[in-house]
N, C-alpha and C. Protein backbone atom coordinates (compact mmCIF):
# COMPACT_ATOMS: atom_id res chain seq x y z
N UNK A 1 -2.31 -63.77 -2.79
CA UNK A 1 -1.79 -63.21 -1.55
C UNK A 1 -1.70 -61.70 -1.74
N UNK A 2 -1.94 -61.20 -0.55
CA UNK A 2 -2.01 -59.32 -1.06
C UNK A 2 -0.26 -59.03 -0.52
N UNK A 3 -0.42 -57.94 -1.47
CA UNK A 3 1.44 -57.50 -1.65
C UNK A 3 1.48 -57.25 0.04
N UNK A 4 0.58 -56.68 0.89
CA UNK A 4 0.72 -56.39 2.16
C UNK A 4 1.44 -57.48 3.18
N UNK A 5 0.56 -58.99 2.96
CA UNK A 5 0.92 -59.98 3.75
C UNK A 5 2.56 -60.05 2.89
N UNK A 6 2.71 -60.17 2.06
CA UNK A 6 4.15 -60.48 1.37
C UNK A 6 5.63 -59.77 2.00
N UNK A 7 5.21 -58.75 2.37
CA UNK A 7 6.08 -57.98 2.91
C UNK A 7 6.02 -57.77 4.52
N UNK A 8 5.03 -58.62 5.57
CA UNK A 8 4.98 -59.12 6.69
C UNK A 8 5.41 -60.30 7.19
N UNK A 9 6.40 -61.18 5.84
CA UNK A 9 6.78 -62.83 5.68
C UNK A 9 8.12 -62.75 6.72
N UNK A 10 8.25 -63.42 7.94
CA UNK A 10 9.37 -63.43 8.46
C UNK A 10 10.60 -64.30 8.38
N UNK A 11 11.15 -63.98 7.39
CA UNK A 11 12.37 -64.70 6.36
C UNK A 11 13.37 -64.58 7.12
N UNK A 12 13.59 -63.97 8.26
CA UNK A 12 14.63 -63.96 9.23
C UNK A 12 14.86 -65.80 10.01
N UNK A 13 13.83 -66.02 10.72
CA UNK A 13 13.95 -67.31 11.20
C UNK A 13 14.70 -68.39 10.78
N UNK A 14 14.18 -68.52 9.13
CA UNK A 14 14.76 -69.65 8.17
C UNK A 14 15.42 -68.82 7.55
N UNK A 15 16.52 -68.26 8.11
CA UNK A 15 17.56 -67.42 6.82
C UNK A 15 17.43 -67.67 5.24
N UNK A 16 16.23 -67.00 5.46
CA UNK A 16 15.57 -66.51 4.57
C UNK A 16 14.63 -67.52 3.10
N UNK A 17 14.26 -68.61 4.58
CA UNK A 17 13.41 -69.63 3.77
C UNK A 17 12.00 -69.14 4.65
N UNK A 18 11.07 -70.16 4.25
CA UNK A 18 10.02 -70.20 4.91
C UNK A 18 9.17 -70.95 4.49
N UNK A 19 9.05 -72.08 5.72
CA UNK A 19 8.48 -73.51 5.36
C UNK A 19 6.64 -73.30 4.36
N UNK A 20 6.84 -73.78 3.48
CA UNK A 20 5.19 -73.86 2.48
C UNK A 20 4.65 -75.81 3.04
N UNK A 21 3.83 -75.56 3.44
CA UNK A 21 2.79 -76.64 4.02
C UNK A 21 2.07 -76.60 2.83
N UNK A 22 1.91 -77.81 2.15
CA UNK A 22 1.10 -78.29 0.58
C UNK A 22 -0.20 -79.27 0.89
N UNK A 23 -1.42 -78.60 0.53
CA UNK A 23 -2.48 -79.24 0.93
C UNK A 23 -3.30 -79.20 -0.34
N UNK A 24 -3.79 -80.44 -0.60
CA UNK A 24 -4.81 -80.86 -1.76
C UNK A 24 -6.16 -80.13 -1.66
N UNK A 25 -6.30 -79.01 -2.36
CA UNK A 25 -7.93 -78.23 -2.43
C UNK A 25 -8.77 -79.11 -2.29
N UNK A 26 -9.31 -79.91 -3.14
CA UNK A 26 -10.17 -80.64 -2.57
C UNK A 26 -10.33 -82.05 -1.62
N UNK A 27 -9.52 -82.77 -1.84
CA UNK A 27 -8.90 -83.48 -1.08
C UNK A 27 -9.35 -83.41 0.18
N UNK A 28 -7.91 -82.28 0.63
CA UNK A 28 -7.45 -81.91 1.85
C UNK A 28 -6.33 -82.49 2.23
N UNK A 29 -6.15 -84.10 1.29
CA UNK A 29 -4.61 -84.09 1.82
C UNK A 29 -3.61 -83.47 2.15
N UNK A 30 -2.61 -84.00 3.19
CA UNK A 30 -1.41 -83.43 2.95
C UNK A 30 -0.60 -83.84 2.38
N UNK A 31 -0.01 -82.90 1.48
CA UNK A 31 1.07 -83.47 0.35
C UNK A 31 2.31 -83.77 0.29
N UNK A 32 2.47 -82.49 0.90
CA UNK A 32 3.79 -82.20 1.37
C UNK A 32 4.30 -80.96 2.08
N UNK A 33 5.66 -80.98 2.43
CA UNK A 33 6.46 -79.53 3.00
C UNK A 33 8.14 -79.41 2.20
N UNK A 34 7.99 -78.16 1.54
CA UNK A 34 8.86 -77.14 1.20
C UNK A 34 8.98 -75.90 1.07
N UNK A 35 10.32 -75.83 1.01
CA UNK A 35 10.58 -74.29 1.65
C UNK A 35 11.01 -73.03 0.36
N UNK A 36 10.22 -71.62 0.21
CA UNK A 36 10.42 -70.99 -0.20
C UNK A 36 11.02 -69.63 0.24
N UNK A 37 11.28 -69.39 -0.87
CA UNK A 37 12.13 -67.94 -0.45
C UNK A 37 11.85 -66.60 -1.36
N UNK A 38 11.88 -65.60 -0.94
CA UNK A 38 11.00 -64.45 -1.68
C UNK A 38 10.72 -64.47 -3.11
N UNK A 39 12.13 -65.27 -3.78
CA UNK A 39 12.00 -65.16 -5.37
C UNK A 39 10.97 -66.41 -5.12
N UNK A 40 10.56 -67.25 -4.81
CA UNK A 40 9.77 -68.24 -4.95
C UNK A 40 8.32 -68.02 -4.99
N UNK A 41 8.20 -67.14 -4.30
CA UNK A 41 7.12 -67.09 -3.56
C UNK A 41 6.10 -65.94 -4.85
N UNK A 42 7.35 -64.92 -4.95
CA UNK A 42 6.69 -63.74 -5.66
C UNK A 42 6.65 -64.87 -6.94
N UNK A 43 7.16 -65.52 -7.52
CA UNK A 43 7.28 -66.45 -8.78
C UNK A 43 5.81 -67.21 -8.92
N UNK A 44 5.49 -67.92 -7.52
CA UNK A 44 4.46 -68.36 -7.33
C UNK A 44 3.29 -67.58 -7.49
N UNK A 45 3.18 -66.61 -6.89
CA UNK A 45 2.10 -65.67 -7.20
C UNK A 45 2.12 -65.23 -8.60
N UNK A 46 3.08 -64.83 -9.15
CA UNK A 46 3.20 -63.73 -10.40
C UNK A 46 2.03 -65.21 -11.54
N UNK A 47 3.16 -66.54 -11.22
CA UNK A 47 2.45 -68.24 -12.57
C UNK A 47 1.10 -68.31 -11.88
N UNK A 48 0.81 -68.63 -11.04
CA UNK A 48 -0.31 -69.36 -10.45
C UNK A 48 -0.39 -70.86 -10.18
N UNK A 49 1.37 -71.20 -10.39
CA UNK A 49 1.73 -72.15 -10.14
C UNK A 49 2.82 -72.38 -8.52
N UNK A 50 2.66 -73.30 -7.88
CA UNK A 50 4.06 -73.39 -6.76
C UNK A 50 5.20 -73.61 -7.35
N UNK A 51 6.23 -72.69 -6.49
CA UNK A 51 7.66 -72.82 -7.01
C UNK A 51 8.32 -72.64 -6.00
N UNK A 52 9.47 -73.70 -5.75
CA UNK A 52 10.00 -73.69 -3.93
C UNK A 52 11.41 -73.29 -4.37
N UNK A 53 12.55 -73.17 -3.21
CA UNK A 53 13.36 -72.94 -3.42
C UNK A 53 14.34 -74.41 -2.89
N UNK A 54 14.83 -75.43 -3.58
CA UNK A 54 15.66 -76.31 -3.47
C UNK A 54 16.82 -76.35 -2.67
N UNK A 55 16.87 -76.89 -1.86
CA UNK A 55 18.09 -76.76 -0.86
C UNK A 55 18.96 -77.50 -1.08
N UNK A 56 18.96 -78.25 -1.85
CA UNK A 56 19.76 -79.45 -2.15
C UNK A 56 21.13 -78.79 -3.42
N UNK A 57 19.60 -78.55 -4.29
CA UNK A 57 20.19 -78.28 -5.51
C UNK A 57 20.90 -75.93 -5.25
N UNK A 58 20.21 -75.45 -4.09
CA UNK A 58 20.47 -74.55 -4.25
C UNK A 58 20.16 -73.46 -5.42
N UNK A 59 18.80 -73.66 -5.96
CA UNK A 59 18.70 -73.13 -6.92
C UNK A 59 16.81 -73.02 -7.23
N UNK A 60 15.78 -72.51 -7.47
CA UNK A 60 14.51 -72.47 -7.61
C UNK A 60 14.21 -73.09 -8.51
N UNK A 61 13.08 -73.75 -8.27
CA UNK A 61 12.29 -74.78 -9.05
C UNK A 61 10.90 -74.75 -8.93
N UNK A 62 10.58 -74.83 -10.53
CA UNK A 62 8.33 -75.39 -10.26
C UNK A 62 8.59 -76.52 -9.97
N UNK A 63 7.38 -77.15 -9.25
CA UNK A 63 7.00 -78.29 -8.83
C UNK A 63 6.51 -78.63 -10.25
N UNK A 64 6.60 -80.34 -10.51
CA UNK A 64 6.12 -80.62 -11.96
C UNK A 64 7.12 -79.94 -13.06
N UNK A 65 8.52 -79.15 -12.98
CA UNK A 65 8.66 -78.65 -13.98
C UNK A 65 9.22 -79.80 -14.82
N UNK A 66 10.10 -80.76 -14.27
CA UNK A 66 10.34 -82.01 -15.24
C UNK A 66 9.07 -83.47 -15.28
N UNK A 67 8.43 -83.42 -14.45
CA UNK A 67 7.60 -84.92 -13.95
C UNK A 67 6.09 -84.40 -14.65
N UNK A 68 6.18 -83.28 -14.84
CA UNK A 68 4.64 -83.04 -14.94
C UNK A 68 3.22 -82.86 -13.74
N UNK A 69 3.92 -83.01 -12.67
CA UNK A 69 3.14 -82.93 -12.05
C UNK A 69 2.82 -81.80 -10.91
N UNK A 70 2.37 -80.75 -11.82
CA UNK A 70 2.00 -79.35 -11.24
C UNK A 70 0.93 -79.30 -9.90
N UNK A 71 1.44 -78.17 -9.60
CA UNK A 71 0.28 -77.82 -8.42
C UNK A 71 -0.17 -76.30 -8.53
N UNK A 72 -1.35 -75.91 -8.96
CA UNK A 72 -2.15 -75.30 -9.20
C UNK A 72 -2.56 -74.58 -8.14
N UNK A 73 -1.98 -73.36 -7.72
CA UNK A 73 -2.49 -72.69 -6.53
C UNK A 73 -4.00 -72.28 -6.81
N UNK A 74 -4.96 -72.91 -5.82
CA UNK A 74 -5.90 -72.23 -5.21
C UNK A 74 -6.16 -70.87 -3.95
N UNK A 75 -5.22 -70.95 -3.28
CA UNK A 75 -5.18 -70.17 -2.35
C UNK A 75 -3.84 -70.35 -1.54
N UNK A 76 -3.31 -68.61 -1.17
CA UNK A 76 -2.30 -69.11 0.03
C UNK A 76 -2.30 -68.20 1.24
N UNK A 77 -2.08 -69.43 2.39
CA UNK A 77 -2.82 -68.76 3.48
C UNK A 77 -1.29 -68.23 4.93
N UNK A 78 -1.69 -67.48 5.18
CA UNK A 78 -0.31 -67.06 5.78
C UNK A 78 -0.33 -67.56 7.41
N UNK A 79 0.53 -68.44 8.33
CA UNK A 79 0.11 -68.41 9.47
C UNK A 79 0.00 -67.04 10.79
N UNK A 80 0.05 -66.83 11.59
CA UNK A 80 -0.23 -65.77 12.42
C UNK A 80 1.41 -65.27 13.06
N UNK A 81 1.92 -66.02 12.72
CA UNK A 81 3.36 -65.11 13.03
C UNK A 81 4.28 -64.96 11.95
N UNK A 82 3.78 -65.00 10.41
CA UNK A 82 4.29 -64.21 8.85
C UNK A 82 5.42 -65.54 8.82
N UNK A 83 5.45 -66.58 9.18
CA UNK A 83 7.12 -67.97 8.94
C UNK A 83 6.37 -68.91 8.67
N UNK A 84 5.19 -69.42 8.11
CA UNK A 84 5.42 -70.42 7.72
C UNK A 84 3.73 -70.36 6.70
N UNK A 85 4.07 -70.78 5.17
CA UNK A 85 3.00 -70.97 4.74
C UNK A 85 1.82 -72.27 4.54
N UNK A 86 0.52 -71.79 4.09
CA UNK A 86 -0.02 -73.14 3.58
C UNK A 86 -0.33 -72.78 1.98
N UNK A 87 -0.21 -73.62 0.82
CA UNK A 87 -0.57 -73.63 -0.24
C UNK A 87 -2.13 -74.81 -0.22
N UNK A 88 -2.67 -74.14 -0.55
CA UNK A 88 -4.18 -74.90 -1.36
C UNK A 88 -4.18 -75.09 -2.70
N UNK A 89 -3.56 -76.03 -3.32
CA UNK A 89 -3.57 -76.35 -4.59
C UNK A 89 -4.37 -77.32 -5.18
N UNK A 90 -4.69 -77.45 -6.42
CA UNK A 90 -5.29 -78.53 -7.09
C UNK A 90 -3.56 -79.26 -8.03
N UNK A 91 -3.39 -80.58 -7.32
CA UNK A 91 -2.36 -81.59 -7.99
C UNK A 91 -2.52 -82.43 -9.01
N UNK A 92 -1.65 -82.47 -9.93
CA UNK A 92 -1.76 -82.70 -11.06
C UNK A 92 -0.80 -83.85 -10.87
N UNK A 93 -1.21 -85.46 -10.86
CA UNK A 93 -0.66 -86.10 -11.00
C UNK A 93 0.24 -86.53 -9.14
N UNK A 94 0.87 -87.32 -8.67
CA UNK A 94 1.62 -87.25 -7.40
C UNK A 94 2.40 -86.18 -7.01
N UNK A 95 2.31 -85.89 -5.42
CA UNK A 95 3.07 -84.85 -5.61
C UNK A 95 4.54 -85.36 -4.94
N UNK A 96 4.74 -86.54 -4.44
CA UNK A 96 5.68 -87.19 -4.12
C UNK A 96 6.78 -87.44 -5.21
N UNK A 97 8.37 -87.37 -4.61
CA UNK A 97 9.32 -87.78 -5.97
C UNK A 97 9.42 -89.35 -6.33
N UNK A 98 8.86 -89.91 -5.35
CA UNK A 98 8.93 -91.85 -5.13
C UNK A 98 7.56 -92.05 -5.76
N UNK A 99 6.75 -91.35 -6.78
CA UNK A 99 5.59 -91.35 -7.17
C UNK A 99 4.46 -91.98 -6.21
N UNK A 100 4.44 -91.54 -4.82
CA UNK A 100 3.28 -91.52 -4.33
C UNK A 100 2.35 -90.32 -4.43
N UNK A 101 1.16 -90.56 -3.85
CA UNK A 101 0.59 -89.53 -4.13
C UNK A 101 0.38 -88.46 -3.13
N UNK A 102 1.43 -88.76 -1.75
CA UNK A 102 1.39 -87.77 -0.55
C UNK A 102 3.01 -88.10 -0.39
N UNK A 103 3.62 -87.02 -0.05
CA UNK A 103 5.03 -87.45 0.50
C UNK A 103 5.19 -87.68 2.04
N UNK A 104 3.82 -87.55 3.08
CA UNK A 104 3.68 -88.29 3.97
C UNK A 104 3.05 -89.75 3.71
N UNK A 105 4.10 -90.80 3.31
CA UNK A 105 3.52 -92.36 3.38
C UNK A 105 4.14 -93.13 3.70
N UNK A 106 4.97 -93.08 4.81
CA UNK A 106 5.84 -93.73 5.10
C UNK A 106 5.44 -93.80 6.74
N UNK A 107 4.90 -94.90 7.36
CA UNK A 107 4.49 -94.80 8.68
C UNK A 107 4.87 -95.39 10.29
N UNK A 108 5.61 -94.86 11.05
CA UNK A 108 6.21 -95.07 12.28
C UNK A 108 5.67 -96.10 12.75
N UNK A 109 3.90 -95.83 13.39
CA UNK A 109 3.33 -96.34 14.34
C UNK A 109 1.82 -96.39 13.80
């Protein structure tokens, strides 16, 4: 990501989150959605790994840092109003915590 788009991220909306949309590089699945926040984000860029910011736990985390199952940024793409990202990663293993391999699998209709 260029330092330019980084500093066009509108962290106001999500006091001061901003939803990351997780999509399988080759794939294309969708994996999942979580939310980062500037230390996350610059963290993410600096590893070359995703790192979200936990709302639960209140505190930043790699993906995979206990399960092993990393996600490998390929690319990250910014939407057109700077609030909400997409990550293009290559997944290492599920990226679900119920060890599926999409955390959309659970189906309405």
């Amino acid at each position: 990501m260029k330092e330019g788009l980084l500093k066009k991220l509108d962290f106001k909306k999500g006091n001061g989150l901003i939803p990351v949309v997780v999509q399988e590089n080759k794939s294309k699945d969708l994996l999942m959605l979580a939310y980062a926040n500037k230390e996350a984000i610059e963290k993410t860029v600096e590893t070359g790994y995703a790192h979200y910011w936990s709302r639960s736990r209140k505190k930043l985390w790699m993906k995979g840092e206990t399960s092993g199952h990393t996600q490998k940024i390929c690319q990250i793409l910014v939407d057109c109003d700077y609030d909400t990202l997409l990550y293009l990663v290559d997944q290492k293993g599920p990226a679900c915590h119920t060890n599926e391999v999409t955390c959309f699998h659970n189906i309405i209709k």
